[in-house]
C-alpha atoms as a PDB file:
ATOM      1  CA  UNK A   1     -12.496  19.510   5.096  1.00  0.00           C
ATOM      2  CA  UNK A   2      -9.641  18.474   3.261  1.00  0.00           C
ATOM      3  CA  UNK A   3      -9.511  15.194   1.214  1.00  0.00           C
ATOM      4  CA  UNK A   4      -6.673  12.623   1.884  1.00  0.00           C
ATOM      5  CA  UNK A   5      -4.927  11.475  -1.334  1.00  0.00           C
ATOM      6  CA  UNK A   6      -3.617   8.342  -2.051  1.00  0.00           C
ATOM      7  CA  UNK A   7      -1.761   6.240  -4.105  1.00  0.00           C
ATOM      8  CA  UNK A   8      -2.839   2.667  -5.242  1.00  0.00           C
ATOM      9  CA  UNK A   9      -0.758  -0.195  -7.027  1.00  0.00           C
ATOM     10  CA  UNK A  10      -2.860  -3.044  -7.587  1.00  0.00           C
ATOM     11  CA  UNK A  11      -2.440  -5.847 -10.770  1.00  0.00           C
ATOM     12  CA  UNK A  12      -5.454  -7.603 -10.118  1.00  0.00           C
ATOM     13  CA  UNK A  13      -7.781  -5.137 -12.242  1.00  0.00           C
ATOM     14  CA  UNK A  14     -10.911  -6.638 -10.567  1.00  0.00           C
ATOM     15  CA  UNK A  15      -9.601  -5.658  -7.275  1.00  0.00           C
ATOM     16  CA  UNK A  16      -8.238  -2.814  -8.121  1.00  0.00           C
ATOM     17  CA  UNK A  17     -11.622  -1.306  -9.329  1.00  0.00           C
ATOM     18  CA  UNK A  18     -13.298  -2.488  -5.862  1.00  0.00           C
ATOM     19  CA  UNK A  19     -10.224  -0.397  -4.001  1.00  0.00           C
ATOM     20  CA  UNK A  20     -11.130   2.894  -6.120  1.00  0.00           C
ATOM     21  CA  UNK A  21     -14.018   2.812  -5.354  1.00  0.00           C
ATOM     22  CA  UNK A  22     -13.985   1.698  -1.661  1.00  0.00           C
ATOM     23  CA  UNK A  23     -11.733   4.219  -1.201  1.00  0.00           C
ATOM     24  CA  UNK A  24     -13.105   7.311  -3.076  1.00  0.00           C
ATOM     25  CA  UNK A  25     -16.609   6.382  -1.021  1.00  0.00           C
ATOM     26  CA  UNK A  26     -14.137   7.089   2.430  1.00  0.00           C
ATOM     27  CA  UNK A  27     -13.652  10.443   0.862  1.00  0.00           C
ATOM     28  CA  UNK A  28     -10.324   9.816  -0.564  1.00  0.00           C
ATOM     29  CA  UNK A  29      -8.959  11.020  -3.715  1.00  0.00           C
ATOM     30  CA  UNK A  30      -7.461   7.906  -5.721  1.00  0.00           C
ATOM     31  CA  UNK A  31      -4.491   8.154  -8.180  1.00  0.00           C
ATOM     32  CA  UNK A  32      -3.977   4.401  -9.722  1.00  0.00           C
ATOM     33  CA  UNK A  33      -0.749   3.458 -10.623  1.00  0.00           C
ATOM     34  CA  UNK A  34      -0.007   1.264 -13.233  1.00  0.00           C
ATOM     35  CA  UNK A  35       3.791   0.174 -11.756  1.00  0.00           C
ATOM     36  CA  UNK A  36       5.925   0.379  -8.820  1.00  0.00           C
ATOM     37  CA  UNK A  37       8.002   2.836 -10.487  1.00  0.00           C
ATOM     38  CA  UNK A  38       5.124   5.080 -11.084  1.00  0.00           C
ATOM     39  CA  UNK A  39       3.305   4.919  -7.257  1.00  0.00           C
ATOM     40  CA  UNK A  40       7.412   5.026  -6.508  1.00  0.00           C
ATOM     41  CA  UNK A  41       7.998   8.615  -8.544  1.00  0.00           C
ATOM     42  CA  UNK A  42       4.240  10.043  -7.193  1.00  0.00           C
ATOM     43  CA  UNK A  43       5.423   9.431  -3.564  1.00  0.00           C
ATOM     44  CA  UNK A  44       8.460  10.766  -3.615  1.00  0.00           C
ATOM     45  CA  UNK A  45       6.825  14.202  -5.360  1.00  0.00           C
ATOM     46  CA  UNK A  46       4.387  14.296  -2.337  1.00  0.00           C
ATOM     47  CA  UNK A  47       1.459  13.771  -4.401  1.00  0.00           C
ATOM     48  CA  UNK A  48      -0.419  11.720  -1.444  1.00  0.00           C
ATOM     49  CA  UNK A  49      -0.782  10.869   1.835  1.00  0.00           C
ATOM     50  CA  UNK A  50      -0.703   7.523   1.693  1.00  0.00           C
ATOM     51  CA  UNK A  51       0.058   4.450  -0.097  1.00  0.00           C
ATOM     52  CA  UNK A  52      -1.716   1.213  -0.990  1.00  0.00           C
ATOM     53  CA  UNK A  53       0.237  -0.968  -2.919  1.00  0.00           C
ATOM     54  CA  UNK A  54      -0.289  -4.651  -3.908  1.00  0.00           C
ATOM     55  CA  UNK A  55       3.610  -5.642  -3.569  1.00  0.00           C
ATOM     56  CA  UNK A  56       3.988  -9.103  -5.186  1.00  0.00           C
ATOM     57  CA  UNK A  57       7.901  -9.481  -5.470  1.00  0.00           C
ATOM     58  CA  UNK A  58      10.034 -11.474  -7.488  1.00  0.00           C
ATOM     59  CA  UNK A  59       9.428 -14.344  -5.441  1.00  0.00           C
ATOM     60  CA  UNK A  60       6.362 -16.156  -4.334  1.00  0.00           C
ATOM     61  CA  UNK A  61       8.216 -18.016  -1.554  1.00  0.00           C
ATOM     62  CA  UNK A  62      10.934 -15.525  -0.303  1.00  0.00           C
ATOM     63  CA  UNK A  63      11.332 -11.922  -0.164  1.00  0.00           C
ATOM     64  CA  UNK A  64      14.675 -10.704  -1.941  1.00  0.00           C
ATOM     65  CA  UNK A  65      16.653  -7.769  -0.300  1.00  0.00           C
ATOM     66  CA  UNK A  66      16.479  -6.162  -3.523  1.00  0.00           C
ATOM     67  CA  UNK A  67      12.444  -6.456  -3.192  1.00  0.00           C
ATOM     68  CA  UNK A  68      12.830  -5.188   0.859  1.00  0.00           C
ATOM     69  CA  UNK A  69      15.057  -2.071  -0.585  1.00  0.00           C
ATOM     70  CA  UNK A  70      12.178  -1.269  -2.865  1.00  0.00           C
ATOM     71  CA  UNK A  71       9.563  -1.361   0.009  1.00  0.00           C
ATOM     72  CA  UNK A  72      12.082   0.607   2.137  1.00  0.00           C
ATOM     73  CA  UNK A  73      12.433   3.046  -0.145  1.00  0.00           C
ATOM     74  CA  UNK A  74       8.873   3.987  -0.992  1.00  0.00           C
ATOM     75  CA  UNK A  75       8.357   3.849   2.531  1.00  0.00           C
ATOM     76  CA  UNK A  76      10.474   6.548   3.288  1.00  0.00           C
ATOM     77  CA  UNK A  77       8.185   8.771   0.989  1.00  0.00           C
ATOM     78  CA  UNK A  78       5.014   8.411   2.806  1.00  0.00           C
ATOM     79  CA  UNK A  79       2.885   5.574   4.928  1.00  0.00           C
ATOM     80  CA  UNK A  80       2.737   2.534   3.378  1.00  0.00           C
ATOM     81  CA  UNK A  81       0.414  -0.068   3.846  1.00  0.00           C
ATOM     82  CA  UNK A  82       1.369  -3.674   1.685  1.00  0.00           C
ATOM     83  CA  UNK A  83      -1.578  -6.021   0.438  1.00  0.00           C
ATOM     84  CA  UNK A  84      -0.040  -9.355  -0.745  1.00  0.00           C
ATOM     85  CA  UNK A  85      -1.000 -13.026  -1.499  1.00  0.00           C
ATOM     86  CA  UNK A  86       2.705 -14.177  -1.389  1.00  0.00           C
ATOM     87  CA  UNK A  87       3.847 -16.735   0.995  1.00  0.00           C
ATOM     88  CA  UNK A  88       6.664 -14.601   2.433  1.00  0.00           C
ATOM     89  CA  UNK A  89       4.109 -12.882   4.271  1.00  0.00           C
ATOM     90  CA  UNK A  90       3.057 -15.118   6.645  1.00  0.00           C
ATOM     91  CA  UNK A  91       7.056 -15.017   7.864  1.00  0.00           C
ATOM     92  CA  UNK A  92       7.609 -11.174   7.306  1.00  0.00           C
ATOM     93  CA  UNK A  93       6.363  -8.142   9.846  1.00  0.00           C
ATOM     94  CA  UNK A  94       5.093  -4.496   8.257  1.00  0.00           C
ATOM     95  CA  UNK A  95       7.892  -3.362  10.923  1.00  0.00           C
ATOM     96  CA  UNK A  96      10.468  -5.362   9.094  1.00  0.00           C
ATOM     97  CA  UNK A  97      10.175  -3.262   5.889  1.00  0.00           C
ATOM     98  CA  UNK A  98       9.437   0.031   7.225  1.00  0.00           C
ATOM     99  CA  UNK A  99       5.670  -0.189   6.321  1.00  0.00           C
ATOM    100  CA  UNK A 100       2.530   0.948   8.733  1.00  0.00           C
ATOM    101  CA  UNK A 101       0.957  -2.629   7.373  1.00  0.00           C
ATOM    102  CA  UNK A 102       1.182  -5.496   5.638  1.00  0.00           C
ATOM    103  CA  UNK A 103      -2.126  -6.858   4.939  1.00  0.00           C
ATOM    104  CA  UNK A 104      -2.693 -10.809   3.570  1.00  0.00           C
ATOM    105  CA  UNK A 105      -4.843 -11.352   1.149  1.00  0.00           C
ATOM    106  CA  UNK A 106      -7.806 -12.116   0.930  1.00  0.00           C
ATOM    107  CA  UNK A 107      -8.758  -9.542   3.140  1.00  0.00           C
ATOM    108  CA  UNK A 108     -11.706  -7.792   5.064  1.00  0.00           C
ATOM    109  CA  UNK A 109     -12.106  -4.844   3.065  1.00  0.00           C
ATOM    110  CA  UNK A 110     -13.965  -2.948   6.009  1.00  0.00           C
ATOM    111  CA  UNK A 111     -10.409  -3.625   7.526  1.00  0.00           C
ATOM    112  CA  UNK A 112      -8.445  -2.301   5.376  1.00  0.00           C
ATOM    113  CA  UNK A 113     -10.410   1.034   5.177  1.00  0.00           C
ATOM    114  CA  UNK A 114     -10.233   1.120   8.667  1.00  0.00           C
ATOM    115  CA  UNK A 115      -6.416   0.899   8.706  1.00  0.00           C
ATOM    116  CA  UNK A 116      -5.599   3.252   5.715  1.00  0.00           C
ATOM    117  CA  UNK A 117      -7.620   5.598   7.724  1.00  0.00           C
ATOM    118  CA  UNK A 118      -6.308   5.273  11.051  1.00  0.00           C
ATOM    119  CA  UNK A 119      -2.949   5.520   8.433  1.00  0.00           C
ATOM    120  CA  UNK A 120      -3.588   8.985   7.433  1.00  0.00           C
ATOM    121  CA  UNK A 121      -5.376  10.301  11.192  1.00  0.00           C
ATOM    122  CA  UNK A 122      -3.257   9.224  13.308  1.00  0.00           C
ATOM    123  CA  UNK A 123       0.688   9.795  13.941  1.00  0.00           C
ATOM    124  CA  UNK A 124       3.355   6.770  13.683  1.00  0.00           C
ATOM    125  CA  UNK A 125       4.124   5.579  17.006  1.00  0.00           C
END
């Protein structure tokens, strides 16, 4: 059986830790990123099936279109699903930036597994 990779960018080292290991115990193999640049450059290389990626911005109220380019653009690498705490959120869609989701935090973690798997199972619609 083949292991899904995938790629996680999360700042909050607490959380971050919880998301290794929650996702390792799913089977998948984890490669933390320590930037957007570096999940950015391991996506585009093909070197996972996924992406998780805290996206906090440059902006806790508004999204800037240089910040949507960014999320465009990794999404065009591989599936994408967004965790953020930022109060754009609540007015932005995962559609709108290309993503398979955009997850507020705090979350459910048992849904967040489920939709990183469902991510990586089943095709985009």
């Amino acid at each position: 059986m083949t292991r899904h990779r995938a790629l996680l960018l999360e700042d909050d080292l607490a959380l971050r830790d919880l998301l290794l290991e929650a996702l390792g115990g799913e089977g998948f193999e984890v490669h933390a990123c320590d930037s957007f640049e570096q999940v950015l450059e391991a996506a585009a290389s093909g070197a996972a099936d996924v992406v998780v990626a805290d996206f906090w911005g440059g902006s806790q109220r508004t999204l800037p279109d240089s910040d949507r380019q960014e999320i465009r653009q990794l999404c065009s690498y591989l599936p994408v699903v967004l965790l953020t705490g930022r109060t754009w959120a609540a007015d932005t869609t995962a559609e709108e930036l290309g993503a398979r989701a955009l997850i507020r935090k705090p979350f459910d973690l048992d849904y967040l597994l489920k939709i990183v798997e469902t991510t990586v199972t089943e095709p985009q619609s």
